[in-house]
C-alpha atoms as a PDB file:
ATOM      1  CA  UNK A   1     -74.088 -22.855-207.647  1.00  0.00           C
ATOM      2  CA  UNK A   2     -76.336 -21.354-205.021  1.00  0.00           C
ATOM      3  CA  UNK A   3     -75.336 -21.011-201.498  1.00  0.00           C
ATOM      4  CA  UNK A   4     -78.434 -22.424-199.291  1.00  0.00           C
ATOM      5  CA  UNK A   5     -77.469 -19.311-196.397  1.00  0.00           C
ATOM      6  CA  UNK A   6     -78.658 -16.927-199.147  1.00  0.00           C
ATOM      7  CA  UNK A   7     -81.723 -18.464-199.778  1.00  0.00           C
ATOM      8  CA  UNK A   8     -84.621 -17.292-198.038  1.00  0.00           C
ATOM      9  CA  UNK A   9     -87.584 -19.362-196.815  1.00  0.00           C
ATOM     10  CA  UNK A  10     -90.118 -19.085-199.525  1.00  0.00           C
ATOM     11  CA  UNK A  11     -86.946 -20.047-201.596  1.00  0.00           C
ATOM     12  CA  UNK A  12     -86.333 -23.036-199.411  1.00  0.00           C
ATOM     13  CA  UNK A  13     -90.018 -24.121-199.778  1.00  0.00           C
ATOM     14  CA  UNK A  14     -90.012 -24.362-203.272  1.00  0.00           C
ATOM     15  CA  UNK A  15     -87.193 -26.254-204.187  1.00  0.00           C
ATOM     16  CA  UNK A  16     -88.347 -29.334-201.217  1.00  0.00           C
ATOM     17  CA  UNK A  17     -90.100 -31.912-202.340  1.00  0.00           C
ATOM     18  CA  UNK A  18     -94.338 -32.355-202.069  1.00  0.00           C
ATOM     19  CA  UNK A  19     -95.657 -35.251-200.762  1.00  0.00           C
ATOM     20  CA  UNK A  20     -96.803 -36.545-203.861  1.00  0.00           C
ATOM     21  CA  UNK A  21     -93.186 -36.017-205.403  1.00  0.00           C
ATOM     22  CA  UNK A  22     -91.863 -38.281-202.633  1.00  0.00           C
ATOM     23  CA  UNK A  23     -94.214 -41.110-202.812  1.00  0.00           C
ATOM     24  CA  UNK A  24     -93.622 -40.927-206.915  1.00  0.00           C
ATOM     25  CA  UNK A  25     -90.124 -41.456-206.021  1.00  0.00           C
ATOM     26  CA  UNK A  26     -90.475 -44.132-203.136  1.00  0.00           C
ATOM     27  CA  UNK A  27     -92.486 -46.213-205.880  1.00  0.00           C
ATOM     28  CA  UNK A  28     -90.230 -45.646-208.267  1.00  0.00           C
ATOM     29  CA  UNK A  29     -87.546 -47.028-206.060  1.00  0.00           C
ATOM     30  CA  UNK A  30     -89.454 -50.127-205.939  1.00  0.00           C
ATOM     31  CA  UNK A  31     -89.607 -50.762-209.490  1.00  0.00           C
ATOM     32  CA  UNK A  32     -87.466 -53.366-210.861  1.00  0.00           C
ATOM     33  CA  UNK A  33     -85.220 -52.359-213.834  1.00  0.00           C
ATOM     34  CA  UNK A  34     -86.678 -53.455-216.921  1.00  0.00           C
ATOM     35  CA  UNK A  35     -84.688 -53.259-220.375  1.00  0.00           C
ATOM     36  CA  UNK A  36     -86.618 -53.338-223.977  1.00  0.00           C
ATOM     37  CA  UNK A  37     -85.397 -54.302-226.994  1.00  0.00           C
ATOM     38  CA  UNK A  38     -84.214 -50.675-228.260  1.00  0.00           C
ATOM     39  CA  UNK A  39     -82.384 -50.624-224.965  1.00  0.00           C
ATOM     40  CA  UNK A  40     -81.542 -53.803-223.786  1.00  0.00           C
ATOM     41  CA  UNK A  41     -78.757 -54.309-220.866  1.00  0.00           C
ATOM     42  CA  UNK A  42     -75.017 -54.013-221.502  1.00  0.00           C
ATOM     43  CA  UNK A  43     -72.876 -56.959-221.305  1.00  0.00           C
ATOM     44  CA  UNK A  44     -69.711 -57.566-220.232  1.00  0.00           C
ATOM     45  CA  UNK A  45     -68.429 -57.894-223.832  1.00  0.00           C
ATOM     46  CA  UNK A  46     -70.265 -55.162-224.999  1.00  0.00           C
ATOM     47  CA  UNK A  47     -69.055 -52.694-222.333  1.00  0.00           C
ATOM     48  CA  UNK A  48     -65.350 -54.091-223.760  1.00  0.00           C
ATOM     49  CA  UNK A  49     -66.156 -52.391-226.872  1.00  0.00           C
ATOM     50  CA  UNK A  50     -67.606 -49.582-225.784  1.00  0.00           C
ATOM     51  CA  UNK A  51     -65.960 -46.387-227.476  1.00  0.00           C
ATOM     52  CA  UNK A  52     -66.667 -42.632-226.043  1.00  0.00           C
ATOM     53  CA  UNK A  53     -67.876 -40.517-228.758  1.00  0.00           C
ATOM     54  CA  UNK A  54     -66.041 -37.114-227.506  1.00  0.00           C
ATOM     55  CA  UNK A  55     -63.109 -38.816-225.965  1.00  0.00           C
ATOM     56  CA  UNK A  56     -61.606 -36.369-223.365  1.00  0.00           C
ATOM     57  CA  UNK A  57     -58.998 -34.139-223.955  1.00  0.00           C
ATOM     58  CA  UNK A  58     -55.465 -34.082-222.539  1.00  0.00           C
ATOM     59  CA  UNK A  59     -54.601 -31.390-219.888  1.00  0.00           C
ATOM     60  CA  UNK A  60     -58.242 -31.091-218.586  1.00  0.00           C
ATOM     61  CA  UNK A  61     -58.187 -30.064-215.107  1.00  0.00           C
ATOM     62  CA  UNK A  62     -61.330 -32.541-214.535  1.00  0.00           C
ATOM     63  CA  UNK A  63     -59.921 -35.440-216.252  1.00  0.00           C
END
Protein backbone atom coordinates (compact mmCIF):
# COMPACT_ATOMS: atom_id res chain seq x y z
CA UNK A 1 0.00 0.00 0.00
CA UNK A 2 1.26 3.44 -0.89
CA UNK A 3 0.96 6.32 1.36
CA UNK A 4 -0.50 9.37 -0.88
CA UNK A 5 2.02 12.01 1.51
CA UNK A 6 4.90 10.21 -0.24
CA UNK A 7 3.77 10.63 -3.51
CA UNK A 8 4.91 13.46 -5.38
CA UNK A 9 2.95 15.48 -7.95
CA UNK A 10 3.88 14.00 -11.23
CA UNK A 11 2.98 10.78 -9.21
CA UNK A 12 -0.36 12.21 -8.28
CA UNK A 13 -1.04 13.16 -11.96
CA UNK A 14 -0.72 9.93 -13.26
CA UNK A 15 -2.69 7.80 -11.28
CA UNK A 16 -6.09 10.62 -11.70
CA UNK A 17 -8.29 9.97 -14.09
CA UNK A 18 -8.38 11.79 -17.95
CA UNK A 19 -11.31 13.17 -19.10
CA UNK A 20 -11.99 10.62 -21.48
CA UNK A 21 -11.56 7.88 -18.64
CA UNK A 22 -14.34 9.66 -16.73
CA UNK A 23 -16.88 10.08 -19.37
CA UNK A 24 -16.11 6.11 -20.30
CA UNK A 25 -17.09 5.53 -16.83
CA UNK A 26 -20.14 8.01 -16.48
CA UNK A 27 -21.57 6.03 -19.64
CA UNK A 28 -20.84 3.04 -18.35
CA UNK A 29 -22.79 3.89 -15.27
CA UNK A 30 -25.69 4.38 -17.43
CA UNK A 31 -25.73 1.11 -18.96
CA UNK A 32 -28.27 -1.26 -17.87
CA UNK A 33 -27.02 -4.73 -16.74
CA UNK A 34 -27.48 -7.13 -19.37
CA UNK A 35 -26.92 -11.03 -18.77
CA UNK A 36 -26.25 -13.61 -21.88
CA UNK A 37 -26.83 -16.95 -21.99
CA UNK A 38 -23.17 -18.16 -20.85
CA UNK A 39 -23.81 -15.83 -17.95
CA UNK A 40 -27.20 -15.42 -17.21
CA UNK A 41 -28.41 -13.87 -13.65
CA UNK A 42 -28.36 -15.85 -10.40
CA UNK A 43 -31.49 -16.81 -8.78
CA UNK A 44 -32.54 -17.10 -5.57
CA UNK A 45 -32.41 -20.93 -5.75
CA UNK A 46 -29.37 -21.00 -7.47
CA UNK A 47 -27.48 -18.74 -5.03
CA UNK A 48 -28.96 -21.62 -2.35
CA UNK A 49 -26.73 -23.97 -3.98
CA UNK A 50 -24.00 -22.11 -4.51
CA UNK A 51 -20.75 -23.93 -3.16
CA UNK A 52 -17.21 -21.93 -2.74
CA UNK A 53 -14.60 -23.72 -4.54
CA UNK A 54 -11.62 -22.89 -1.91
CA UNK A 55 -13.80 -22.79 1.11
CA UNK A 56 -11.94 -20.70 3.79
CA UNK A 57 -9.89 -21.99 6.30
CA UNK A 58 -10.38 -22.03 10.07
CA UNK A 59 -8.23 -19.63 12.22
CA UNK A 60 -7.81 -17.01 9.39
CA UNK A 61 -7.36 -13.72 10.86
CA UNK A 62 -9.60 -12.28 7.82
CA UNK A 63 -12.31 -14.71 8.07
Amino acid sequence: MVNRNDLTKEQMKELAFTQAELEELAAARSMPITFDEDCPETTPERAIRFHRVNPPRGGSRYA
